[in-house]
C-alpha atoms as a PDB file:
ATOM      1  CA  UNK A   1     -16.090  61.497  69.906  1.00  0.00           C
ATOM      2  CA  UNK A   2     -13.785  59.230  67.327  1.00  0.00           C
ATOM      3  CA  UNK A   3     -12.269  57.640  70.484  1.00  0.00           C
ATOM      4  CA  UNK A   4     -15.974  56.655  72.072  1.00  0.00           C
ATOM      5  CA  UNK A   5     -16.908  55.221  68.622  1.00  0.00           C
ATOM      6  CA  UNK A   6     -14.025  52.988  67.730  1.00  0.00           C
ATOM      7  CA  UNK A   7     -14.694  50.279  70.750  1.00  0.00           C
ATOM      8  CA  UNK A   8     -17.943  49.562  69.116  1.00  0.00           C
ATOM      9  CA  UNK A   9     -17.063  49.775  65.492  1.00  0.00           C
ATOM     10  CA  UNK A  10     -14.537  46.900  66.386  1.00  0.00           C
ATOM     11  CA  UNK A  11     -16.817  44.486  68.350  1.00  0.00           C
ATOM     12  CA  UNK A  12     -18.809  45.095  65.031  1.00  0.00           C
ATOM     13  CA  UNK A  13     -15.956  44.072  62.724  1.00  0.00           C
ATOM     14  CA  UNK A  14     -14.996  41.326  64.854  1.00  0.00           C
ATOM     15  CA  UNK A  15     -18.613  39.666  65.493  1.00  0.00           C
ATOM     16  CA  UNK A  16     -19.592  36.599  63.133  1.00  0.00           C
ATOM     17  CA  UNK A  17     -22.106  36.687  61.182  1.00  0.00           C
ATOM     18  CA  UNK A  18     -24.235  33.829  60.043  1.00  0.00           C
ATOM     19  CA  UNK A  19     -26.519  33.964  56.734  1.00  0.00           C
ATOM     20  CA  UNK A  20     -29.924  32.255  56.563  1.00  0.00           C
ATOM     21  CA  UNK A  21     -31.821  32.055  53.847  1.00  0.00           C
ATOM     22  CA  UNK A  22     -36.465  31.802  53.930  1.00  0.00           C
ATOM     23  CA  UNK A  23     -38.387  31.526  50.734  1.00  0.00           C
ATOM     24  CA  UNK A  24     -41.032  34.224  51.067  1.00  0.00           C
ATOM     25  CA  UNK A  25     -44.192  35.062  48.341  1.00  0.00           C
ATOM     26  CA  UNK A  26     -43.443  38.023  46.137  1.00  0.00           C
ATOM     27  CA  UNK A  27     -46.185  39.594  43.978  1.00  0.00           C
ATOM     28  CA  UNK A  28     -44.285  40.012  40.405  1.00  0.00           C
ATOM     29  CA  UNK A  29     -45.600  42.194  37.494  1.00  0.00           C
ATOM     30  CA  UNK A  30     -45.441  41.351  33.432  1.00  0.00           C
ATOM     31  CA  UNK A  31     -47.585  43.285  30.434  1.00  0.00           C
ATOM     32  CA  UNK A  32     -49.350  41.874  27.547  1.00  0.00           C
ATOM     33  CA  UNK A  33     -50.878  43.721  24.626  1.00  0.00           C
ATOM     34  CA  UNK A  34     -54.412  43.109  24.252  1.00  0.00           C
ATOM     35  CA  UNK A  35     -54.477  40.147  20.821  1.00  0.00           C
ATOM     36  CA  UNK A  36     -56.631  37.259  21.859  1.00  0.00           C
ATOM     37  CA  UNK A  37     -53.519  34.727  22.835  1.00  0.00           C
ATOM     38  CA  UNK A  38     -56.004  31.788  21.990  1.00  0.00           C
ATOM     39  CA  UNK A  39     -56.035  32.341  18.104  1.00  0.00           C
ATOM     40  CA  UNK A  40     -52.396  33.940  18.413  1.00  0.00           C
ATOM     41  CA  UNK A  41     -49.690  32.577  15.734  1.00  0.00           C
ATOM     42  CA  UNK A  42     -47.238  33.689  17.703  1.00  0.00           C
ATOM     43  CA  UNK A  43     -46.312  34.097  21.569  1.00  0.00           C
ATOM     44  CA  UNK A  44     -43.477  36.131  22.860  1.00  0.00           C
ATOM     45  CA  UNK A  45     -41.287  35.433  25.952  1.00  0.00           C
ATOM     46  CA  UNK A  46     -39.866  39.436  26.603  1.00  0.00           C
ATOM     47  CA  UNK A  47     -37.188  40.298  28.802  1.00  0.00           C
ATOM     48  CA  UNK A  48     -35.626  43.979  29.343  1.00  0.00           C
ATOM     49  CA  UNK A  49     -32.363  45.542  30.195  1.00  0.00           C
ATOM     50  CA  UNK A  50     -30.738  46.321  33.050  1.00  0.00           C
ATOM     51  CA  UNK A  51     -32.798  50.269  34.389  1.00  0.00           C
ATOM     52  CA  UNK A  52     -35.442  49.211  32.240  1.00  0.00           C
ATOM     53  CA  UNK A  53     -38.961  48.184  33.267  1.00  0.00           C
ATOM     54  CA  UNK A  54     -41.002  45.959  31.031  1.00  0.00           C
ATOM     55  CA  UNK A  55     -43.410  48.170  28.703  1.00  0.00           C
ATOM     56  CA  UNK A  56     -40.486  49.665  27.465  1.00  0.00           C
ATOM     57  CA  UNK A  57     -40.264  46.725  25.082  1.00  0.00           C
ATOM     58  CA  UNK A  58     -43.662  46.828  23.901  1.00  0.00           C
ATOM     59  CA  UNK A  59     -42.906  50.558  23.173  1.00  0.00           C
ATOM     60  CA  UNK A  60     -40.975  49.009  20.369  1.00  0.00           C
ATOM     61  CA  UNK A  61     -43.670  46.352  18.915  1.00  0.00           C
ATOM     62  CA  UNK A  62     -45.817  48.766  17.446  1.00  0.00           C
ATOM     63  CA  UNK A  63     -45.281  46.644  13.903  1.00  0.00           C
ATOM     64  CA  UNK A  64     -46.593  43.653  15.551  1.00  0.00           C
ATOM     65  CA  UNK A  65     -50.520  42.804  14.285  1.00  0.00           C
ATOM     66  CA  UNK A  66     -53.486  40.550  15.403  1.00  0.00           C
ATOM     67  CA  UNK A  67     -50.767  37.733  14.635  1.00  0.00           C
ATOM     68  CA  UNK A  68     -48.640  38.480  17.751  1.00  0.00           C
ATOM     69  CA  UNK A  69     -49.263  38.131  21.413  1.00  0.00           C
ATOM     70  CA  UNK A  70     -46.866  40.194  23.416  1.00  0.00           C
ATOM     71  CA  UNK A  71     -45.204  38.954  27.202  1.00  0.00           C
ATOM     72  CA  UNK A  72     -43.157  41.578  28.550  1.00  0.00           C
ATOM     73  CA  UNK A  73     -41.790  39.929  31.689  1.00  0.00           C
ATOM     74  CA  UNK A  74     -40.396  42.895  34.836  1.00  0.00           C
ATOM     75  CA  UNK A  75     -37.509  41.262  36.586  1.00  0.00           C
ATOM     76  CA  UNK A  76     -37.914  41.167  40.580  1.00  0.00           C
ATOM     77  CA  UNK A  77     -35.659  43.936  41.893  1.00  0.00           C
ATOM     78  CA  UNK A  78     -36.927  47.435  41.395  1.00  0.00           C
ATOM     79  CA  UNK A  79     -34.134  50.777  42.632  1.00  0.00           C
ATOM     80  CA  UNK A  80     -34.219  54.494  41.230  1.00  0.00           C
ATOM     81  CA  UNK A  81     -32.304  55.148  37.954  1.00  0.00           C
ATOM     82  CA  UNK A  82     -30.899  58.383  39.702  1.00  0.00           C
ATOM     83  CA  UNK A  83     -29.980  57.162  43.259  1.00  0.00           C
ATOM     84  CA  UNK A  84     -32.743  57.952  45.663  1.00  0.00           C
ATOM     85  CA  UNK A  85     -34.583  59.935  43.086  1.00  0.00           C
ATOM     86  CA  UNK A  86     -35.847  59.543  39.574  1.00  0.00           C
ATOM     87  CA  UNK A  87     -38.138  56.833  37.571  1.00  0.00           C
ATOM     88  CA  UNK A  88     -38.583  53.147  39.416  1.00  0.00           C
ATOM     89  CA  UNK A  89     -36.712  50.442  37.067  1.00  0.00           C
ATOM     90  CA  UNK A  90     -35.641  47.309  37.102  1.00  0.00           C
ATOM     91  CA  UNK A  91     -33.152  44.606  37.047  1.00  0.00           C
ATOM     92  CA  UNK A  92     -32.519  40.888  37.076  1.00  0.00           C
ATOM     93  CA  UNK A  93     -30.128  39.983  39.071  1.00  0.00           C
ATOM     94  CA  UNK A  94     -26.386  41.293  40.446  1.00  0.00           C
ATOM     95  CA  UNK A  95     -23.507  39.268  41.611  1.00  0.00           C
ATOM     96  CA  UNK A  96     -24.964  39.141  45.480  1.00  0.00           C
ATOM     97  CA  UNK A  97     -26.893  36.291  45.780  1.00  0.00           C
ATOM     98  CA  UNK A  98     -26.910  35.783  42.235  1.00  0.00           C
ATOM     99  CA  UNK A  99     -27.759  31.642  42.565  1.00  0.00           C
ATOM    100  CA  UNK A 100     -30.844  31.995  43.958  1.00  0.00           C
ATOM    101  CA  UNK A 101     -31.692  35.353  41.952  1.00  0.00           C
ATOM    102  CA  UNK A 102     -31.516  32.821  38.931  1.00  0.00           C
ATOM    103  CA  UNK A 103     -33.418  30.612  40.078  1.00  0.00           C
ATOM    104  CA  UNK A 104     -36.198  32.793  41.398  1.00  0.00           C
ATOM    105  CA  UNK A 105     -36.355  34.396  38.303  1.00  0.00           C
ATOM    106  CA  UNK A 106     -36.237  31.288  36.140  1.00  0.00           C
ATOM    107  CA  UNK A 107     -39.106  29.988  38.447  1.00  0.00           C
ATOM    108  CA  UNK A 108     -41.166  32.900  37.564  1.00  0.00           C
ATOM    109  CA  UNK A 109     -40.360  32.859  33.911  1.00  0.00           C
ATOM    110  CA  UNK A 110     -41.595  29.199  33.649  1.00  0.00           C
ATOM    111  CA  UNK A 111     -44.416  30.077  35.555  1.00  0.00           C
ATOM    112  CA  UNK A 112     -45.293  32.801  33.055  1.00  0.00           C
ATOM    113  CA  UNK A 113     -44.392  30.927  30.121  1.00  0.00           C
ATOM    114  CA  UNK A 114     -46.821  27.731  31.618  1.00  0.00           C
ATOM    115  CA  UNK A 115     -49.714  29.754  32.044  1.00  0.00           C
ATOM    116  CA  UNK A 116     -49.923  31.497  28.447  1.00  0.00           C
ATOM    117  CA  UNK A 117     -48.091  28.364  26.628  1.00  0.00           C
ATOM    118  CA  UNK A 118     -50.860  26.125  27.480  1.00  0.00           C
ATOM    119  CA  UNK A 119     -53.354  28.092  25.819  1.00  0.00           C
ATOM    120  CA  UNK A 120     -51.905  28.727  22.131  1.00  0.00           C
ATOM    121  CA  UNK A 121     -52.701  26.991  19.252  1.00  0.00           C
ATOM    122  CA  UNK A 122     -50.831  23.778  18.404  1.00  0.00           C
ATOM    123  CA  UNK A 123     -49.242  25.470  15.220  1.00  0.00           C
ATOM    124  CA  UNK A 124     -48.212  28.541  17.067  1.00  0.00           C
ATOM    125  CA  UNK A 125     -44.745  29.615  17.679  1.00  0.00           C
ATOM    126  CA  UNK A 126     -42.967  30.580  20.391  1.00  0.00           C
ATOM    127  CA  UNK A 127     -40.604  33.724  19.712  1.00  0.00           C
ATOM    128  CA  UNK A 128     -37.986  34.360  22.768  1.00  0.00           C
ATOM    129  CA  UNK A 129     -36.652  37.655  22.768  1.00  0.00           C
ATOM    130  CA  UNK A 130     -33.977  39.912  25.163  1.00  0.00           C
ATOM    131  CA  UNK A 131     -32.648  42.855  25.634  1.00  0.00           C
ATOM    132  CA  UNK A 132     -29.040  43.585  26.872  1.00  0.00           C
ATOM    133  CA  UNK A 133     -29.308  41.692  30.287  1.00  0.00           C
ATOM    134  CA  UNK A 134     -32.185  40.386  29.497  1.00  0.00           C
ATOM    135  CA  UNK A 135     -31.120  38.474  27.087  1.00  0.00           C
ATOM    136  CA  UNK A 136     -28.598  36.724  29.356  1.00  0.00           C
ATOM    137  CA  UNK A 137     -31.467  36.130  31.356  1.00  0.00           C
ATOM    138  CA  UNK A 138     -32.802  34.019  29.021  1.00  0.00           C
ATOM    139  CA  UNK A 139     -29.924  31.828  28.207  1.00  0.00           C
ATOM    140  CA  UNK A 140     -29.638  31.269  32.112  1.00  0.00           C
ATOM    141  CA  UNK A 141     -33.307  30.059  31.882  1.00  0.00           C
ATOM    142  CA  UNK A 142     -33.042  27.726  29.308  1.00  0.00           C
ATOM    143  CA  UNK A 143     -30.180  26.440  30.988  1.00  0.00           C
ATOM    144  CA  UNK A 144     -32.360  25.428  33.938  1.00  0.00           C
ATOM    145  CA  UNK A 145     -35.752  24.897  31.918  1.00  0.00           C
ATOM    146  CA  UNK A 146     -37.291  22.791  29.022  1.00  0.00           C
ATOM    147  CA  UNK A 147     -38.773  25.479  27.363  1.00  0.00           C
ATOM    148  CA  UNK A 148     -40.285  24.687  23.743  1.00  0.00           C
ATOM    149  CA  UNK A 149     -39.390  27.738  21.617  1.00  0.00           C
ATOM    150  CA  UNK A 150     -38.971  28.226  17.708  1.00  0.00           C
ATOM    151  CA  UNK A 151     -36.929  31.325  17.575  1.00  0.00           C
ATOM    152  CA  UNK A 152     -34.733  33.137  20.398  1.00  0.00           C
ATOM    153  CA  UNK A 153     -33.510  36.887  19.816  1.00  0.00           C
ATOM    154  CA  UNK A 154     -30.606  37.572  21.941  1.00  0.00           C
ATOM    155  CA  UNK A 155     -30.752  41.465  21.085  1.00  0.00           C
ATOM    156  CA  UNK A 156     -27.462  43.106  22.701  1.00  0.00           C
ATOM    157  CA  UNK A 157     -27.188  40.347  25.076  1.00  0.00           C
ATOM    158  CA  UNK A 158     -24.464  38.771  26.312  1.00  0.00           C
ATOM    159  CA  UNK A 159     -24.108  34.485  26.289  1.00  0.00           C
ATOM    160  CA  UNK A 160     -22.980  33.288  29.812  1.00  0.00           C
ATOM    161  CA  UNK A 161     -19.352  31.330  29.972  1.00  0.00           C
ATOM    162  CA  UNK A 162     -20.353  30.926  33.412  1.00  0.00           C
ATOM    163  CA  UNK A 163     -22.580  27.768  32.841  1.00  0.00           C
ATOM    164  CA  UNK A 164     -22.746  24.282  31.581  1.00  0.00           C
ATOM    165  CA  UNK A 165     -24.861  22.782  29.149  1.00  0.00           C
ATOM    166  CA  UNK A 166     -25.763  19.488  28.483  1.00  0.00           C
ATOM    167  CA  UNK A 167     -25.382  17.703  25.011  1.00  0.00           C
ATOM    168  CA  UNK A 168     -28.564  17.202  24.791  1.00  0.00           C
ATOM    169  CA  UNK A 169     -29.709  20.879  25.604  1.00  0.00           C
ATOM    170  CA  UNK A 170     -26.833  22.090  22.731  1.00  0.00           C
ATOM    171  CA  UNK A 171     -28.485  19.666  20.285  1.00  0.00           C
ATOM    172  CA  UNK A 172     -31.710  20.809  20.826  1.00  0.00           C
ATOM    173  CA  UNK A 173     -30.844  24.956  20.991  1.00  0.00           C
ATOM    174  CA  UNK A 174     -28.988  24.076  17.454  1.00  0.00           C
ATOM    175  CA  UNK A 175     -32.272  22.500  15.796  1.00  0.00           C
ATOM    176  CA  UNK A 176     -34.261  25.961  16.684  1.00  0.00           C
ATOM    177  CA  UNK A 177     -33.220  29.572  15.563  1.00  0.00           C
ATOM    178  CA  UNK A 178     -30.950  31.238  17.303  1.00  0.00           C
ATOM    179  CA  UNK A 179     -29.647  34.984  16.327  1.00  0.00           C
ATOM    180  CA  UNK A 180     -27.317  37.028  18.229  1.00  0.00           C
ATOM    181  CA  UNK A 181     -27.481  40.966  17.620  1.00  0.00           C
ATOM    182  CA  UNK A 182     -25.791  43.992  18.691  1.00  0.00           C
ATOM    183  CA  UNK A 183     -24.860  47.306  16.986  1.00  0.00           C
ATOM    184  CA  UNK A 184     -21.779  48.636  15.604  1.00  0.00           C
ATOM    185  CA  UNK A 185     -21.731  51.528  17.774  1.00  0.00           C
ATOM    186  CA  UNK A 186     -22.725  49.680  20.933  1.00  0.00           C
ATOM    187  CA  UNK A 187     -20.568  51.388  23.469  1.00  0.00           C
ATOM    188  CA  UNK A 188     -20.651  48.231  25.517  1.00  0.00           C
ATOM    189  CA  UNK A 189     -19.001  45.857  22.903  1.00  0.00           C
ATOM    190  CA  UNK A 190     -15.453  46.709  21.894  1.00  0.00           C
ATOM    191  CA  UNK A 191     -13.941  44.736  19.456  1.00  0.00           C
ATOM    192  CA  UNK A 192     -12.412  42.983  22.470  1.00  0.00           C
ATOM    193  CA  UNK A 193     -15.535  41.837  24.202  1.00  0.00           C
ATOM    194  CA  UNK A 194     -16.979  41.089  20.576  1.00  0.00           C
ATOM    195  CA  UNK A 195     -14.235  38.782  19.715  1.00  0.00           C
ATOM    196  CA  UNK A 196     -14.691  37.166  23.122  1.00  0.00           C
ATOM    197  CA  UNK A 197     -18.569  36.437  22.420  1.00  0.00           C
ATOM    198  CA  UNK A 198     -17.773  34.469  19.706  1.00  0.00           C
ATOM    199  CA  UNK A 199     -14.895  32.401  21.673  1.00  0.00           C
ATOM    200  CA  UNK A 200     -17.922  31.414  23.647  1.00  0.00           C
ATOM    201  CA  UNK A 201     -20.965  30.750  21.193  1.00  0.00           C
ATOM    202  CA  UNK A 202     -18.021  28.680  19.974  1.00  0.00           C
ATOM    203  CA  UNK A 203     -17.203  27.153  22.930  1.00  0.00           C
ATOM    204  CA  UNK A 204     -21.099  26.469  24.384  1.00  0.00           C
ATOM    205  CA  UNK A 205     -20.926  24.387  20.040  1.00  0.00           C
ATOM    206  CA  UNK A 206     -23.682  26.716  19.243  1.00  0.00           C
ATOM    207  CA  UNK A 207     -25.047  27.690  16.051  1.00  0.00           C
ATOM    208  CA  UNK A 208     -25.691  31.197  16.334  1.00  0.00           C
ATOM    209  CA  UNK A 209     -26.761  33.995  13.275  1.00  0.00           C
ATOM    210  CA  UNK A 210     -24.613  36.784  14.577  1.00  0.00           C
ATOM    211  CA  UNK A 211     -25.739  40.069  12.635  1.00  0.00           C
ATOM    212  CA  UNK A 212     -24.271  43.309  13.159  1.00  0.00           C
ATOM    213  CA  UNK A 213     -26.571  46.558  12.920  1.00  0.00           C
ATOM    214  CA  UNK A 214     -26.014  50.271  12.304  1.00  0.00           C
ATOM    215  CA  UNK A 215     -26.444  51.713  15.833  1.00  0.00           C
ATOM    216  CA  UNK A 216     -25.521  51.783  19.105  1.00  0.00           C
ATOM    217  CA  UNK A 217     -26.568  49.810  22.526  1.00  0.00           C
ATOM    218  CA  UNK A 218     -30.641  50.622  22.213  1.00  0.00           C
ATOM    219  CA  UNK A 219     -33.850  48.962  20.712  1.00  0.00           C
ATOM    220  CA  UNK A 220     -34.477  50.034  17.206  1.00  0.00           C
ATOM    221  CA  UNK A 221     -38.042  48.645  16.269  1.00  0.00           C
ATOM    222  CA  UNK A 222     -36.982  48.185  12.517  1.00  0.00           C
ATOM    223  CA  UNK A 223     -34.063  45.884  13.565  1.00  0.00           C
ATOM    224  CA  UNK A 224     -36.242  43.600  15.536  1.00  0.00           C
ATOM    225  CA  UNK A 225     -39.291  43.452  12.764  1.00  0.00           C
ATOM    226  CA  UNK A 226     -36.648  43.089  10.474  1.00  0.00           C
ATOM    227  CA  UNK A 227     -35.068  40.141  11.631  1.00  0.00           C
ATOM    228  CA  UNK A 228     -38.359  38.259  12.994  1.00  0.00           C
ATOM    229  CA  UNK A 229     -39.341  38.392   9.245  1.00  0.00           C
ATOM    230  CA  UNK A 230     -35.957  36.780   7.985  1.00  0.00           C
ATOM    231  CA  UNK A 231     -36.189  33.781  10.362  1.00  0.00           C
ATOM    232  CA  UNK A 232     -39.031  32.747  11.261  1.00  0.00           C
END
């Protein structure tokens, strides 16, 4: 039986392969709580972890009042958590493709961000905020986006070396807050990989608040509240 299967598996190995590429419609979800985003004083850009889906975040706004309206943005590729099994979650991107994963995903963040930033007030703020991957996600997008913002949380999140950016977009990041946080006991950031995110907050010239918490790689609600209140 081996013998009857090899011929084929080696026409297969040797056959070339072209990729093509076909931009198709794709019907993307995002949550909201339920403030009036018209009288709002401030609007909030969400993005989740990797495995995560997108009301997990709002699981952790429970402080927010009347003040806040709440965006918690899915990313487009859904798997099960436990291989074929388990809850549906979700991710941003992986190394295959990864190009055009950011830019679909940067194209549907603007188009998010468009739709609710246009109906604010004119004093309102804009509050960016990621989780873990999500907050890489972020920095990606504001790479490829001019998005107004007054405040971006980059909780647990890594800050690419992978990309460029511009002097202007570095003098413009460094007149709004920025804050970089990530626990102590965050199982994913050694002392290592700590020492080599600030080699390249130094390196992208930006002024970052980098705060260390008591905790590991998780959302803590009191962490988040906490440091909204000290910045903005």
């Amino acid at each position: 039986m081996a013998s009857a299967c090899s011929p084929l598996l080696n026409i297969s190995l040797a056959m070339d392969f072209i990729e093509h590429q076909i931009k198709v419609s794709k019907t993307a979800h995002y949550y909201t709580n339920s403030n009036d985003v018209k009288s709002c004083k401030y609007l909030w850009i969400m993005c989740h972890g990797y495995g995560m889906l997108a009301e997990n975040l709002l699981g952790k706004m429970e402080w927010a009042n009347e003040d806040h309206f709440l965006i918690s943005i899915e990313g487009l590729s859904k798997f099960y958590w436990e291989g074929v099994t388990g809850r549906p979650v979700a991710s941003w991107m992986t190394k295959k493709n990864r190009l055009d994963e950011i830019e679909d995903y940067s194209n549907y963040l603007s188009l998010v961000y468009k739709k609710y930033y246009s109906q604010i007030p004119a004093d309102a703020k804009v509050i960016l905020f990621g989780f873990s991957q999500g907050g890489t996600t972020i920095w990606r997008w504001l790479q490829r986006e001019n998005i107004e913002f007054d405040l971006f949380i980059n909780y647990a999140g890594w800050v690419p070396e992978d990309i460029k950016f511009s002097p202007e977009q570095k003098m413009i990041f460094n007149q709004k807050k920025l804050i970089q946080l990530y626990g102590n006991k965050d199982k994913y950031l050694n002392d290592e990989r700590k020492m080599q995110l600030h080699k390249i907050i130094e390196m992208h010239e930006f002024k970052i608040a980098i705060h260390e918490f008591n905790g590991e790689h998780k959302m803590y609600a009191g962490v988040i509240e906490n440091n909204f209140n000290k910045y903005i």
